[in-house]
Every structure is written in C-alpha cells, then in structure tokens.
PDB file of N, CA and C in Angstrom:
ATOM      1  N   UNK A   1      49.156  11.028 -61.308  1.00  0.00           N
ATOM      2  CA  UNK A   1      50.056  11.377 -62.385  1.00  0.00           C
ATOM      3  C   UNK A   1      49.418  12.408 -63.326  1.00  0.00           C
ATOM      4  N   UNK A   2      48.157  12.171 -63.543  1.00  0.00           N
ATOM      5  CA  UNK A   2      47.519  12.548 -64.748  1.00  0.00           C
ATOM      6  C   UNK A   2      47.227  14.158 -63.682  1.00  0.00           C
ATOM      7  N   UNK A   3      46.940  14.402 -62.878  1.00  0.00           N
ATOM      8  CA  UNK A   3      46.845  15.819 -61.888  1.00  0.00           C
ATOM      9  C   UNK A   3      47.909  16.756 -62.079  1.00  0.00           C
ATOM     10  N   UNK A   4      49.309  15.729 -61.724  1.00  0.00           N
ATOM     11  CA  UNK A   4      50.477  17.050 -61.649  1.00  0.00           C
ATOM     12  C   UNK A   4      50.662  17.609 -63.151  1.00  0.00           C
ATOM     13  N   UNK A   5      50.551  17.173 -64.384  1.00  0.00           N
ATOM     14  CA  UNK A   5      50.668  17.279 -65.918  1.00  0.00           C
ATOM     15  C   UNK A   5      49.542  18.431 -66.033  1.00  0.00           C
ATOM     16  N   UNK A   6      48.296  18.133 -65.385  1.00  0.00           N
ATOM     17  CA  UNK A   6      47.171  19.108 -65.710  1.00  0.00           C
ATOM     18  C   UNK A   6      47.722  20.617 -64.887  1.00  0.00           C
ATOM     19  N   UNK A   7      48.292  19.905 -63.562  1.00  0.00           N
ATOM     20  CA  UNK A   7      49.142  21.344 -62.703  1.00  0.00           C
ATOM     21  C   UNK A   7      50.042  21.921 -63.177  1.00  0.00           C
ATOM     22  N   UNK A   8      50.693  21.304 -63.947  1.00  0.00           N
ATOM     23  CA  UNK A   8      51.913  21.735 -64.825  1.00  0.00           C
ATOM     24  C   UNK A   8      51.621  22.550 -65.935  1.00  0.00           C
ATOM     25  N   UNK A   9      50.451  22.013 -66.657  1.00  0.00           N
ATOM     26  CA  UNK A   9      49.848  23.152 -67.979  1.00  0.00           C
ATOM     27  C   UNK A   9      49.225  24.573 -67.374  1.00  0.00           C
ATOM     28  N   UNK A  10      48.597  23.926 -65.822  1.00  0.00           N
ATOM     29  CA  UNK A  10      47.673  25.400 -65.724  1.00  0.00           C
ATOM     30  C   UNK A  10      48.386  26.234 -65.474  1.00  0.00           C
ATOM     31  N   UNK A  11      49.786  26.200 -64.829  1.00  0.00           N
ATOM     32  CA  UNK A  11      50.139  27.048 -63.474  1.00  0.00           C
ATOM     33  C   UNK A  11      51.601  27.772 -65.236  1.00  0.00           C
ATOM     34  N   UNK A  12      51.428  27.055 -66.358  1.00  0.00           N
ATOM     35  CA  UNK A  12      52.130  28.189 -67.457  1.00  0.00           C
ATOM     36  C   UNK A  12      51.406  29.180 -68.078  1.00  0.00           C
ATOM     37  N   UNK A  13      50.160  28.716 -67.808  1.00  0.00           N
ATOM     38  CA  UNK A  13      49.355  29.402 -68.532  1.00  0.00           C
ATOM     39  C   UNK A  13      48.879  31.032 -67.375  1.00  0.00           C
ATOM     40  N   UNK A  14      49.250  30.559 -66.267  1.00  0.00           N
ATOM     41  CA  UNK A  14      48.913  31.834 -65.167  1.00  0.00           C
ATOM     42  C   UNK A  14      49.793  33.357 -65.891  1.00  0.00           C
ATOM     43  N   UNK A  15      49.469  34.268 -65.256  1.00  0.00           N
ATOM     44  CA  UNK A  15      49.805  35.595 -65.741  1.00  0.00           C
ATOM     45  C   UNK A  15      50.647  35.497 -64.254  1.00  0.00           C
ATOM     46  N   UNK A  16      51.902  35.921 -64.398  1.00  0.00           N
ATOM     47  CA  UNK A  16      52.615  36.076 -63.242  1.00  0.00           C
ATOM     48  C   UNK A  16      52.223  37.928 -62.433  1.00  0.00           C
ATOM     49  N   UNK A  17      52.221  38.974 -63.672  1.00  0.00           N
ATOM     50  CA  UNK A  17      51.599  40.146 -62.935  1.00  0.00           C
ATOM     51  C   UNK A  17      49.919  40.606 -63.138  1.00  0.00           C
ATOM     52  N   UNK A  18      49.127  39.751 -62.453  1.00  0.00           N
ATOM     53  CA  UNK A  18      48.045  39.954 -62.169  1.00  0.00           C
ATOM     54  C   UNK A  18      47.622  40.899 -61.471  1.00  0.00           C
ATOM     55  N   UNK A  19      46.754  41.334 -61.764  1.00  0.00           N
ATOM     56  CA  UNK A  19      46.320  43.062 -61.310  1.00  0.00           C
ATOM     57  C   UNK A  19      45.338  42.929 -60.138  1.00  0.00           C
ATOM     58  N   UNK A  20      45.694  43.865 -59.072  1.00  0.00           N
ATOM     59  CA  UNK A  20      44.896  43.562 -58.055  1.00  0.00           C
ATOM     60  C   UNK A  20      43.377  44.766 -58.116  1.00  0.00           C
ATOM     61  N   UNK A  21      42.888  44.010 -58.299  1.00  0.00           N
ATOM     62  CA  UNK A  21      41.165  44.412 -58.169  1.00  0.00           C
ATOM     63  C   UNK A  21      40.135  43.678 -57.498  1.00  0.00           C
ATOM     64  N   UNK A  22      39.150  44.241 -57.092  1.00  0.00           N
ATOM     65  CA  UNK A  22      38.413  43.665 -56.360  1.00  0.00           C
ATOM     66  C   UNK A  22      36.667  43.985 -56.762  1.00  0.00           C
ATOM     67  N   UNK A  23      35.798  43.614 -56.565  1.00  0.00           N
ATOM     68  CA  UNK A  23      34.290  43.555 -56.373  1.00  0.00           C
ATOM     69  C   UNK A  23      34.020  45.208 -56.154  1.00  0.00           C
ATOM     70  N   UNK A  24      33.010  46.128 -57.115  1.00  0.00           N
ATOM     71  CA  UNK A  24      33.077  47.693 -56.562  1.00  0.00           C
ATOM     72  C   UNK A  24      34.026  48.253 -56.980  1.00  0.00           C
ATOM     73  N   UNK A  25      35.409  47.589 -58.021  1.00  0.00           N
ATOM     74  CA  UNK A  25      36.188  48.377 -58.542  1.00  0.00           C
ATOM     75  C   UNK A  25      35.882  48.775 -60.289  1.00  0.00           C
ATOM     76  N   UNK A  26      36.073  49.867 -60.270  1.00  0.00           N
ATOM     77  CA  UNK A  26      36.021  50.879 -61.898  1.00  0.00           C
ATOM     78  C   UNK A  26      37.123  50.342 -63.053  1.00  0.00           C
ATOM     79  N   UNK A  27      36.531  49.866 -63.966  1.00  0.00           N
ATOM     80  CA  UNK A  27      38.013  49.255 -64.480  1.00  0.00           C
ATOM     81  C   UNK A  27      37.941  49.856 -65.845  1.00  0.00           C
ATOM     82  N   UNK A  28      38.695  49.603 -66.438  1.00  0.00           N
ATOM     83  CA  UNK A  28      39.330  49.445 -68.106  1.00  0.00           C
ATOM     84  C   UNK A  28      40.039  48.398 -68.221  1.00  0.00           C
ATOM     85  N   UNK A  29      39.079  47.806 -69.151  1.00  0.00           N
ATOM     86  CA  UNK A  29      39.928  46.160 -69.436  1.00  0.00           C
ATOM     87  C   UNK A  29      40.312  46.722 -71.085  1.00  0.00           C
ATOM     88  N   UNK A  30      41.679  46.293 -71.023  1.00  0.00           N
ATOM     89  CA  UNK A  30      42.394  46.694 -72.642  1.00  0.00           C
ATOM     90  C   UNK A  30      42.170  45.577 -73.263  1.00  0.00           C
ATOM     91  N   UNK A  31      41.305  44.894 -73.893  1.00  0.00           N
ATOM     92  CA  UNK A  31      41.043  43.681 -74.633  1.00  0.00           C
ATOM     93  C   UNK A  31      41.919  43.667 -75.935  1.00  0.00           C
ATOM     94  N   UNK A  32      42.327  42.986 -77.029  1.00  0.00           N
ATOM     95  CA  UNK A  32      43.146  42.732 -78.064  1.00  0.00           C
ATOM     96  C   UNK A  32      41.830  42.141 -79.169  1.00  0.00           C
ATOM     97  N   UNK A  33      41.688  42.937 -80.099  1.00  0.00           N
ATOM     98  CA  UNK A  33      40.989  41.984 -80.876  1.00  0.00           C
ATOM     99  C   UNK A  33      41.302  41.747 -82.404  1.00  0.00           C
ATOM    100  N   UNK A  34      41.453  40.925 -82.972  1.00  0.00           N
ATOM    101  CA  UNK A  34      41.812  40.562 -84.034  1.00  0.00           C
ATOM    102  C   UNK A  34      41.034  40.442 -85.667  1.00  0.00           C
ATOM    103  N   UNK A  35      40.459  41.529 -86.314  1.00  0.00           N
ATOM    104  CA  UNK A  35      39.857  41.894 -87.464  1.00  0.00           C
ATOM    105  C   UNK A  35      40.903  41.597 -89.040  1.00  0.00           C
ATOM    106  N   UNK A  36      40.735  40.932 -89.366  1.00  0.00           N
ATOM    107  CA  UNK A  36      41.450  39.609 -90.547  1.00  0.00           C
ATOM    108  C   UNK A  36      42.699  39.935 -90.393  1.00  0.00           C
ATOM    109  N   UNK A  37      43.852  40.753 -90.407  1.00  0.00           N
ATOM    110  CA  UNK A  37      45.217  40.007 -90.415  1.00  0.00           C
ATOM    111  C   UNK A  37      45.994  41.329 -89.245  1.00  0.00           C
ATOM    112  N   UNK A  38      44.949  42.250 -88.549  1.00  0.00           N
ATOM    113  CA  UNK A  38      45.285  43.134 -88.135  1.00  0.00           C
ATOM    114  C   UNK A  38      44.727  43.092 -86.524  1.00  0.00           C
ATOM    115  N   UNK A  39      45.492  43.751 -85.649  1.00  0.00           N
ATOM    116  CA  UNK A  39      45.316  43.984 -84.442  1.00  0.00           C
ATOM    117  C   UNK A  39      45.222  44.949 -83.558  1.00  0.00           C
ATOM    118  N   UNK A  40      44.136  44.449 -83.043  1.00  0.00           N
ATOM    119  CA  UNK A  40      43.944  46.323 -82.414  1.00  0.00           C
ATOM    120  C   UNK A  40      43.554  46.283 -80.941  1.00  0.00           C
ATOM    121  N   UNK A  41      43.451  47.169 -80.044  1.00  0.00           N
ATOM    122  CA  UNK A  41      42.958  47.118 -78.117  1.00  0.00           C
ATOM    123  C   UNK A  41      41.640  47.787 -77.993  1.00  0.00           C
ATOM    124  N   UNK A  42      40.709  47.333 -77.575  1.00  0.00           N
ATOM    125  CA  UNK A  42      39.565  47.888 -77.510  1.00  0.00           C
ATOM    126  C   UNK A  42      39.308  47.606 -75.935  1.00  0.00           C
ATOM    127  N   UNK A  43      39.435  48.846 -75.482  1.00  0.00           N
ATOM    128  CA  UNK A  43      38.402  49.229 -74.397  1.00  0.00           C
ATOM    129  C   UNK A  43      37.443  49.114 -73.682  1.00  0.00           C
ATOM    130  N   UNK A  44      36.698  48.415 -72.498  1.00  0.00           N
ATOM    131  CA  UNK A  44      35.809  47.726 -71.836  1.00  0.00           C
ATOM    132  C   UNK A  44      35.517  48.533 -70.506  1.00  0.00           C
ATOM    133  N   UNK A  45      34.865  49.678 -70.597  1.00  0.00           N
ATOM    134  CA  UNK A  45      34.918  50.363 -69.178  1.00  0.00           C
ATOM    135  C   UNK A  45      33.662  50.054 -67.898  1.00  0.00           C
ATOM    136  N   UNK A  46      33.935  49.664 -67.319  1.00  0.00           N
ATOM    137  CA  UNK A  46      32.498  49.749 -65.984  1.00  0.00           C
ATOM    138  C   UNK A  46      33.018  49.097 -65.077  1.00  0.00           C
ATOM    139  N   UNK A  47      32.090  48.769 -64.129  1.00  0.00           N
ATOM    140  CA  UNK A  47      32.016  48.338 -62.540  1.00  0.00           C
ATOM    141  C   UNK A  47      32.459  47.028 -63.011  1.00  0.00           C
ATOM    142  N   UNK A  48      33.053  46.181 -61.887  1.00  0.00           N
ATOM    143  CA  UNK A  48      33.673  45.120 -61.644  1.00  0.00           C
ATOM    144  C   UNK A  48      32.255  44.754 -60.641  1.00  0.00           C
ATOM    145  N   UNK A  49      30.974  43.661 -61.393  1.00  0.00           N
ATOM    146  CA  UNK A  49      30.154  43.162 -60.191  1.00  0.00           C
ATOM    147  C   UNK A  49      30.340  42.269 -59.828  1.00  0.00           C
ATOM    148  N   UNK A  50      30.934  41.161 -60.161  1.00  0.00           N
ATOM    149  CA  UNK A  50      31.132  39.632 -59.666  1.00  0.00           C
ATOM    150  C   UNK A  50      32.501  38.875 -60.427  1.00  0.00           C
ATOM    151  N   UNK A  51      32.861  38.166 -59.176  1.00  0.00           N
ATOM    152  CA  UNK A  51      34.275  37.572 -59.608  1.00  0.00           C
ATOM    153  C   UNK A  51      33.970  35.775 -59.157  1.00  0.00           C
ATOM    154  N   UNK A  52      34.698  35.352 -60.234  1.00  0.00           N
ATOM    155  CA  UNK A  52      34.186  33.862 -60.039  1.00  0.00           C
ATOM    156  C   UNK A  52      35.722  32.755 -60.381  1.00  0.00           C
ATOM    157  N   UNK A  53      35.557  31.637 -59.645  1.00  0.00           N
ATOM    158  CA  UNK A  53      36.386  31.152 -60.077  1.00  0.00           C
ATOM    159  C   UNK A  53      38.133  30.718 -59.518  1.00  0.00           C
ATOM    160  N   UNK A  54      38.602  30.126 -59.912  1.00  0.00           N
ATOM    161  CA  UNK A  54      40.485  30.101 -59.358  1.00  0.00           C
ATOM    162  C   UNK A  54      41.314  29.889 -60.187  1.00  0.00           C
ATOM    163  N   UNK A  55      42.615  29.804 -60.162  1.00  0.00           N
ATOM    164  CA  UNK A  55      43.747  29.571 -60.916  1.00  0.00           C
ATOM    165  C   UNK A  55      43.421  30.050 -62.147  1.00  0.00           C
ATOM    166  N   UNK A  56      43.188  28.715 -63.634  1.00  0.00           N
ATOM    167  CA  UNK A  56      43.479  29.523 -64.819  1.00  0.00           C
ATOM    168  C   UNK A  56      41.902  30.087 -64.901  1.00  0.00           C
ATOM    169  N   UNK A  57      40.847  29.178 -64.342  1.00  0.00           N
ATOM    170  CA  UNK A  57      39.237  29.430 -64.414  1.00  0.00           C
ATOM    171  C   UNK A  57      38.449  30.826 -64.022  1.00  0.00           C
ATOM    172  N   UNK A  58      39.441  31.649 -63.713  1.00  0.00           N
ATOM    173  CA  UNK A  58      38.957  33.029 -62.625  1.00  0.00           C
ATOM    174  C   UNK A  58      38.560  34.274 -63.449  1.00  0.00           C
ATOM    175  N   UNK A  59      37.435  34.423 -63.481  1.00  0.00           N
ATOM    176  CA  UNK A  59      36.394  35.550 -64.645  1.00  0.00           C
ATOM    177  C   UNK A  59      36.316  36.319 -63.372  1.00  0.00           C
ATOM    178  N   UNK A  60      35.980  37.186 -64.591  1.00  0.00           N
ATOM    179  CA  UNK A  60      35.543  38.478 -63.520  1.00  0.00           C
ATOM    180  C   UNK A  60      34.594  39.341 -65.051  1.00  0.00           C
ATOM    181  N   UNK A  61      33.290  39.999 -63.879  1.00  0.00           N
ATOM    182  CA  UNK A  61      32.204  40.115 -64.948  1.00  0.00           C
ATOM    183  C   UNK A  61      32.299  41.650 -65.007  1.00  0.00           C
ATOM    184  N   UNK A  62      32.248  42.610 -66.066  1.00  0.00           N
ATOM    185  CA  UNK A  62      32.394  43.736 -66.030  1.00  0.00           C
ATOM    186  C   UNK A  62      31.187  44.732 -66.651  1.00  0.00           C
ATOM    187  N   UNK A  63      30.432  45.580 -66.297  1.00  0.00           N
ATOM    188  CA  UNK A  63      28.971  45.917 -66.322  1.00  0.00           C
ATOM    189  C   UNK A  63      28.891  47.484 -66.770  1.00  0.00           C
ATOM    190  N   UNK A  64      28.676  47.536 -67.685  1.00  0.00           N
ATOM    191  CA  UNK A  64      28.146  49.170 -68.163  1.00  0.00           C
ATOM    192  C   UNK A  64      27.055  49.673 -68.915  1.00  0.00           C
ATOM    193  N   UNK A  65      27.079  50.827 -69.375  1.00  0.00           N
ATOM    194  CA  UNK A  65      25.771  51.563 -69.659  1.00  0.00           C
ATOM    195  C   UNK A  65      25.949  51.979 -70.598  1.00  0.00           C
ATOM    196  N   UNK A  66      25.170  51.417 -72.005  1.00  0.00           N
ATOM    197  CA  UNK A  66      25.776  52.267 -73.095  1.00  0.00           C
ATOM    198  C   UNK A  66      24.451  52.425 -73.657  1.00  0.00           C
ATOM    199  N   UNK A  67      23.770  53.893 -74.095  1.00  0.00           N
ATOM    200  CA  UNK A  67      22.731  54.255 -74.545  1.00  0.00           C
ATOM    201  C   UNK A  67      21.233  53.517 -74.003  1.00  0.00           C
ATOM    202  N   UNK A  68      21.926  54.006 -72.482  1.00  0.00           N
ATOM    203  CA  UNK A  68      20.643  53.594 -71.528  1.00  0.00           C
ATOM    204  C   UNK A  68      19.938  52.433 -71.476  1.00  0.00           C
ATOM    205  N   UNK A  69      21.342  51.549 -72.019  1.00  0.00           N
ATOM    206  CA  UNK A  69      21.229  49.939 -72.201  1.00  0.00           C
ATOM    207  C   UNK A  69      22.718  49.363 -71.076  1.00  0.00           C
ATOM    208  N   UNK A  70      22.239  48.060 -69.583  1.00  0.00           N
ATOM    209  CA  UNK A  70      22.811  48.094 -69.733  1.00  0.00           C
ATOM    210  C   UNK A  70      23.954  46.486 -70.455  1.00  0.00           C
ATOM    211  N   UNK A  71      25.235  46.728 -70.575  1.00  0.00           N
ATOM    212  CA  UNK A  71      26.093  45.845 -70.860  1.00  0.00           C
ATOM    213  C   UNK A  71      27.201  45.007 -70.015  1.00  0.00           C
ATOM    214  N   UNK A  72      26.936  44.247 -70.115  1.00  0.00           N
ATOM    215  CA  UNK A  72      28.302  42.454 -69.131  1.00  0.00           C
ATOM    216  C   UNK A  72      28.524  42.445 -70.024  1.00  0.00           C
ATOM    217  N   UNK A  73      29.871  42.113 -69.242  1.00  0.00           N
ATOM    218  CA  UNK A  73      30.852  40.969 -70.151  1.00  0.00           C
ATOM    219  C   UNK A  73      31.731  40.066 -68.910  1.00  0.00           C
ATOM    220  N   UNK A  74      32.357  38.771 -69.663  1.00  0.00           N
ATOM    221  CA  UNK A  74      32.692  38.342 -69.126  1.00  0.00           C
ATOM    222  C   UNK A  74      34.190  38.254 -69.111  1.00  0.00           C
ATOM    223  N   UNK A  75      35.251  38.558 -68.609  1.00  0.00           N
ATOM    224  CA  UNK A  75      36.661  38.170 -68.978  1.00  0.00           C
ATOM    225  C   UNK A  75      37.101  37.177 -67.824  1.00  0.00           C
ATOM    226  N   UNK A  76      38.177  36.716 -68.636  1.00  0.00           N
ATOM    227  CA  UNK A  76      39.270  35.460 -68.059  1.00  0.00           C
ATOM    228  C   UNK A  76      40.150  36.718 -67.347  1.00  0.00           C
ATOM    229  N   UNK A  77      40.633  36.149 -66.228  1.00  0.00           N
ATOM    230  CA  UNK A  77      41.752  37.341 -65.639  1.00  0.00           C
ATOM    231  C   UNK A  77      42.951  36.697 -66.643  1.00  0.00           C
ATOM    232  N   UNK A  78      43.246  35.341 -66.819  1.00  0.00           N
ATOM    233  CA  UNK A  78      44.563  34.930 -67.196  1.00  0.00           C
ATOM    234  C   UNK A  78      44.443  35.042 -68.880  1.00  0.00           C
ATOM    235  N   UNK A  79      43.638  35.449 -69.794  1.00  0.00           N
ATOM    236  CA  UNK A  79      43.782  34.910 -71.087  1.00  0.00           C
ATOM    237  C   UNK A  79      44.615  35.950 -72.118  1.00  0.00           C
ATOM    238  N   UNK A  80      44.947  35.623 -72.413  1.00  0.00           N
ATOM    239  CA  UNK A  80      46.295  36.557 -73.328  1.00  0.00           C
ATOM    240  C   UNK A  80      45.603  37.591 -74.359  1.00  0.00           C
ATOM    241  N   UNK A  81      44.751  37.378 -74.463  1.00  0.00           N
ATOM    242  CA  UNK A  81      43.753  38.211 -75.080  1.00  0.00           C
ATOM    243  C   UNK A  81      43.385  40.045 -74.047  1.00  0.00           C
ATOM    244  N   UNK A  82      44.109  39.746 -72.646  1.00  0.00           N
ATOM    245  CA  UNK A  82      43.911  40.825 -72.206  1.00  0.00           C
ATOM    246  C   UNK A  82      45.084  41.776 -72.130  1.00  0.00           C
ATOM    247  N   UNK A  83      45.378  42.424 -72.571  1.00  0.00           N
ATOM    248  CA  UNK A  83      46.639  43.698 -72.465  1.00  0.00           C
ATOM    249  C   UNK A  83      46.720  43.573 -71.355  1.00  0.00           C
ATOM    250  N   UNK A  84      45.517  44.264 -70.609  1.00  0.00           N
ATOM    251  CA  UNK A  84      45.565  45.415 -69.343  1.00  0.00           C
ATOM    252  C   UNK A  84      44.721  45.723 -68.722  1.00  0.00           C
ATOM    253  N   UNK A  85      44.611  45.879 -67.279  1.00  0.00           N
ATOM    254  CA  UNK A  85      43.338  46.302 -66.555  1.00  0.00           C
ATOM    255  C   UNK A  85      43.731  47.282 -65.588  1.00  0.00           C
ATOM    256  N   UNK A  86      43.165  48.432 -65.810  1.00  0.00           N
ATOM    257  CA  UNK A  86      43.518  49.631 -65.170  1.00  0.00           C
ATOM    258  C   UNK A  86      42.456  49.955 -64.308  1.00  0.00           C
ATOM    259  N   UNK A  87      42.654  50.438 -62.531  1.00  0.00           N
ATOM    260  CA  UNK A  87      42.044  50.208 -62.045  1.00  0.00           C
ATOM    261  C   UNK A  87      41.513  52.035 -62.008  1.00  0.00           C
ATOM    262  N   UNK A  88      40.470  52.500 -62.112  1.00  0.00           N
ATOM    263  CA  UNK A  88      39.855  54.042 -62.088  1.00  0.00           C
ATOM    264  C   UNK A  88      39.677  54.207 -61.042  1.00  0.00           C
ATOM    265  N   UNK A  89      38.610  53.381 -60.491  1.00  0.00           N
ATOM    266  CA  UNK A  89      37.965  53.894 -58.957  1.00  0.00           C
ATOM    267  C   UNK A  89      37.921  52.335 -57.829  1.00  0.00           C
ATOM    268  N   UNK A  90      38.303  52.693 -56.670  1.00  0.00           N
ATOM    269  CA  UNK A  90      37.987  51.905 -56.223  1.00  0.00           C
ATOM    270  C   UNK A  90      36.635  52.105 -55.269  1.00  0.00           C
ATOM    271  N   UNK A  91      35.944  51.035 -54.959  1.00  0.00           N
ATOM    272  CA  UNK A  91      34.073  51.373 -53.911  1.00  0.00           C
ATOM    273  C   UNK A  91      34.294  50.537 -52.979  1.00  0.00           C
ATOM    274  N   UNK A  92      33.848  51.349 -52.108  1.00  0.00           N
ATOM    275  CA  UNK A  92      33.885  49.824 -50.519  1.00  0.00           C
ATOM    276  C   UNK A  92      32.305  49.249 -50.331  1.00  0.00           C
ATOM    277  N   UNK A  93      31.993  47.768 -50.911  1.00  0.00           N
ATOM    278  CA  UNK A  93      31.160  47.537 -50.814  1.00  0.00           C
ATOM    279  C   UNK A  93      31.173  46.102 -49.779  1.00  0.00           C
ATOM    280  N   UNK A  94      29.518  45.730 -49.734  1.00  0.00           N
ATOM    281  CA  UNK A  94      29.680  45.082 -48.842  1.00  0.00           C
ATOM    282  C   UNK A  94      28.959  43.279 -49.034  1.00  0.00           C
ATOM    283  N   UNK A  95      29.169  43.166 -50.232  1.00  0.00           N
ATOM    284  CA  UNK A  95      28.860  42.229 -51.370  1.00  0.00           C
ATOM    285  C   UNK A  95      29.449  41.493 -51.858  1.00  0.00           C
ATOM    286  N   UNK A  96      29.761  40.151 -52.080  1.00  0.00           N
ATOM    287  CA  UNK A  96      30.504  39.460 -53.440  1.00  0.00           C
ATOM    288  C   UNK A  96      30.055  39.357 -54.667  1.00  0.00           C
ATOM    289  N   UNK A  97      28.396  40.025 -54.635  1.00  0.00           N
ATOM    290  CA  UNK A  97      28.082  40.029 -56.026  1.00  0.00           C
ATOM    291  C   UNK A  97      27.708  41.568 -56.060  1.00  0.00           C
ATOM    292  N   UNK A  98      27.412  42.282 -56.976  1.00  0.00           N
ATOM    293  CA  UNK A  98      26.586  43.188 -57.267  1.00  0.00           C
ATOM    294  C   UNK A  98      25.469  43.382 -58.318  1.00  0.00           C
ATOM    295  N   UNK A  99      24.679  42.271 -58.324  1.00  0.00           N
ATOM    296  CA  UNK A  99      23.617  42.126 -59.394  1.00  0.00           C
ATOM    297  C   UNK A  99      22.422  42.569 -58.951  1.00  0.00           C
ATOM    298  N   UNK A 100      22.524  43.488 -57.491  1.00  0.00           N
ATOM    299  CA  UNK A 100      21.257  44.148 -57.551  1.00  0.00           C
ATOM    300  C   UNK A 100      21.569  45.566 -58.733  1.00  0.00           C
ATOM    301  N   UNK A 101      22.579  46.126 -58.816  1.00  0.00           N
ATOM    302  CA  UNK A 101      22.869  47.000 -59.980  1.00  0.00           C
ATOM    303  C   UNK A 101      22.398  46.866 -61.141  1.00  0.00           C
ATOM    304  N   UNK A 102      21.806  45.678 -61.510  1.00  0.00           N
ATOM    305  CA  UNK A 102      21.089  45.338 -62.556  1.00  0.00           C
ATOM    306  C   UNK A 102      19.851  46.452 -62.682  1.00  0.00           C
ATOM    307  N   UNK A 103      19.384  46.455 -61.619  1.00  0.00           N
ATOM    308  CA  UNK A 103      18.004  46.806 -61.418  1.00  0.00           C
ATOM    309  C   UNK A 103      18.331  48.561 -61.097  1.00  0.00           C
ATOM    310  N   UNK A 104      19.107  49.297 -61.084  1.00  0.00           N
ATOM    311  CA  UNK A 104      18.850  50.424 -60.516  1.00  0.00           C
ATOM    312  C   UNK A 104      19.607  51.113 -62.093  1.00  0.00           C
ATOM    313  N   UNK A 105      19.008  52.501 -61.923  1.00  0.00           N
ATOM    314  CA  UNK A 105      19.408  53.229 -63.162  1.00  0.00           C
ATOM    315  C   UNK A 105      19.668  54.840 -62.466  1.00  0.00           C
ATOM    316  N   UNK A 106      20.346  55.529 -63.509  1.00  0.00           N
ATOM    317  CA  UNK A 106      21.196  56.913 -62.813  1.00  0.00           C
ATOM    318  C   UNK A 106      22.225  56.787 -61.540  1.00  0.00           C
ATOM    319  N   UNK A 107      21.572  57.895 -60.515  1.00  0.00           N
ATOM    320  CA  UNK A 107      22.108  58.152 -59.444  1.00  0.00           C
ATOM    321  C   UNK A 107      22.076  56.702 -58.572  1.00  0.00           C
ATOM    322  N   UNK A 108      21.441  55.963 -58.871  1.00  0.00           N
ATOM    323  CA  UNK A 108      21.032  54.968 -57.860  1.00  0.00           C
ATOM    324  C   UNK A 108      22.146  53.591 -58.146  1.00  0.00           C
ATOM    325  N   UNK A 109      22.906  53.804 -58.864  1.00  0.00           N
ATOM    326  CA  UNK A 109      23.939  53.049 -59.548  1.00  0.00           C
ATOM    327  C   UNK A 109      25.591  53.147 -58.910  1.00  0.00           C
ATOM    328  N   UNK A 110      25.289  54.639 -58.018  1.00  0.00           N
ATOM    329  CA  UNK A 110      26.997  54.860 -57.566  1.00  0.00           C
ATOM    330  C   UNK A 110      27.339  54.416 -56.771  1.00  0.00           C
ATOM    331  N   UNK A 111      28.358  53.432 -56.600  1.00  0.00           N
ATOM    332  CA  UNK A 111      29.206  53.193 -55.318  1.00  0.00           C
ATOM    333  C   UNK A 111      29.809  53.973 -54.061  1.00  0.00           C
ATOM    334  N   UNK A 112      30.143  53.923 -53.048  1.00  0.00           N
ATOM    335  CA  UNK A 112      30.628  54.187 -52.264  1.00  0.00           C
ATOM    336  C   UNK A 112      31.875  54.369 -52.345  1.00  0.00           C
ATOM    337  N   UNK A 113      32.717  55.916 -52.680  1.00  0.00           N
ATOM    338  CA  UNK A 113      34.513  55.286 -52.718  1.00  0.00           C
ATOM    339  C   UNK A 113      35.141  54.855 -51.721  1.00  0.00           C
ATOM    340  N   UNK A 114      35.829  53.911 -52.222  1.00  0.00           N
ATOM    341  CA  UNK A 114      37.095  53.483 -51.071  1.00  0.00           C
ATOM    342  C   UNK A 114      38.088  54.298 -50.584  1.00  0.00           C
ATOM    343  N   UNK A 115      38.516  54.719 -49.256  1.00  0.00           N
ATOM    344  CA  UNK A 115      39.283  55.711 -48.997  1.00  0.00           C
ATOM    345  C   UNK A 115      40.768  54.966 -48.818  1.00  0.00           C
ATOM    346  N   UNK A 116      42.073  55.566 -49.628  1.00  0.00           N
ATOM    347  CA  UNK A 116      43.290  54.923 -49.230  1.00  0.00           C
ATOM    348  C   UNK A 116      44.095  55.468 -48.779  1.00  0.00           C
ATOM    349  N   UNK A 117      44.021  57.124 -48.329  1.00  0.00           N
ATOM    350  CA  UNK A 117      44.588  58.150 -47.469  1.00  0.00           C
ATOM    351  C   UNK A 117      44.505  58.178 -46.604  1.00  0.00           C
ATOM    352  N   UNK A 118      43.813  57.455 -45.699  1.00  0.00           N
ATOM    353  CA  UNK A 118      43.310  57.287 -44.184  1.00  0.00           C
ATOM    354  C   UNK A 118      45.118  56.935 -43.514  1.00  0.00           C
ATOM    355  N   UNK A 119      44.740  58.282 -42.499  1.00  0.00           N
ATOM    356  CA  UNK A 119      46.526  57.481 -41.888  1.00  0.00           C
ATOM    357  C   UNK A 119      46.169  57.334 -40.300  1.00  0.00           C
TER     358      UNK A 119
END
C-alpha cells in the first residue's frame, strides 16, 4: 500500500518533456535562482561526465573550466529549479563515467564528435 502512494508522488513529480542527453554531451543547463524576492536563469555550461540514478533520483554531473579551475555540479534532471537543457555538442564516447577528465587539462580534454549525418 504504502509503495503505490510513494509511486503515485514520484511519477507527479517526473518532468513529462525530458531532454534527451547522454554521457560526452555539451550542455547548458538554464538553472532558476532565487536572490530575495526576485528571479533570475543562470547558466551552467560544460561536459555532461556522469549520470546517476532513476525516476525522480536521476542527477547528472556537469564539469567545467573556469579560470583554469576545474568546476562540477550536480543537477536533478526532474527538479523544477531547471528551465532548460540545451544540448551544444554531442561526443561518442566509450564510458559511463568520464572522471578521467578530471586529470587532463587543454587539448587533452576534447571529445570525440558524434556524427548524426551519416546516411
């Protein structure tokens, strides 16, 4: 009893148009953030290295370089806090994680693009 009630809360809380991305993809996450009675979208750009998780629990970790520092974060795919995730580039990799990227700096950082013109 106490399962289908918990199935019932998670499956309202799902985002019905979820954005398809994957591991090696370039993103812009449009985040919403809230500074005392005002609201504004702030911007989250880098590699998509690791995705974790299911239903409402499903993060996805997003990795960049800002003043030769670099920066994660973590987002909820489902939390209302996200506008938007726009996909830039897609990479064909061959990984579910990419945390050797941790370790490499410059040129040694680029992915492989994914080709979607192939006929």
């Amino acid at each position: 009893m106490s399962q289908q009630i918990l199935d019932l809360v998670a499956k309202a809380s799902l985002k019905e148009d979820k954005p398809k991305f994957e591991v090696g993809d370039t993103v812009d996450v449009h985040n919403k953030i809230l500074e005392g009675n005002k609201e504004r979208v702030q911007v989250f750009s880098g590699v998509v290295i690791a995705m974790s998780g299911s239903g409402v629990n499903e993060m996805f970790t997003v990795r960049r370089i800002v003043n030769n520092e670099g920066v994660e974060r973590k987002f909820p795919v489902h939390s209302p806090r996200i506008a938007k995730i726009d996909v830039k580039r897609s990479a064909r990799v061959r990984r579910a994680k990419l945390y050797y990227l941790r370790d490499r700096t410059g040129k040694a950082t680029r992915l492989r693009e994914r080709r979607t013109d192939l006929k």
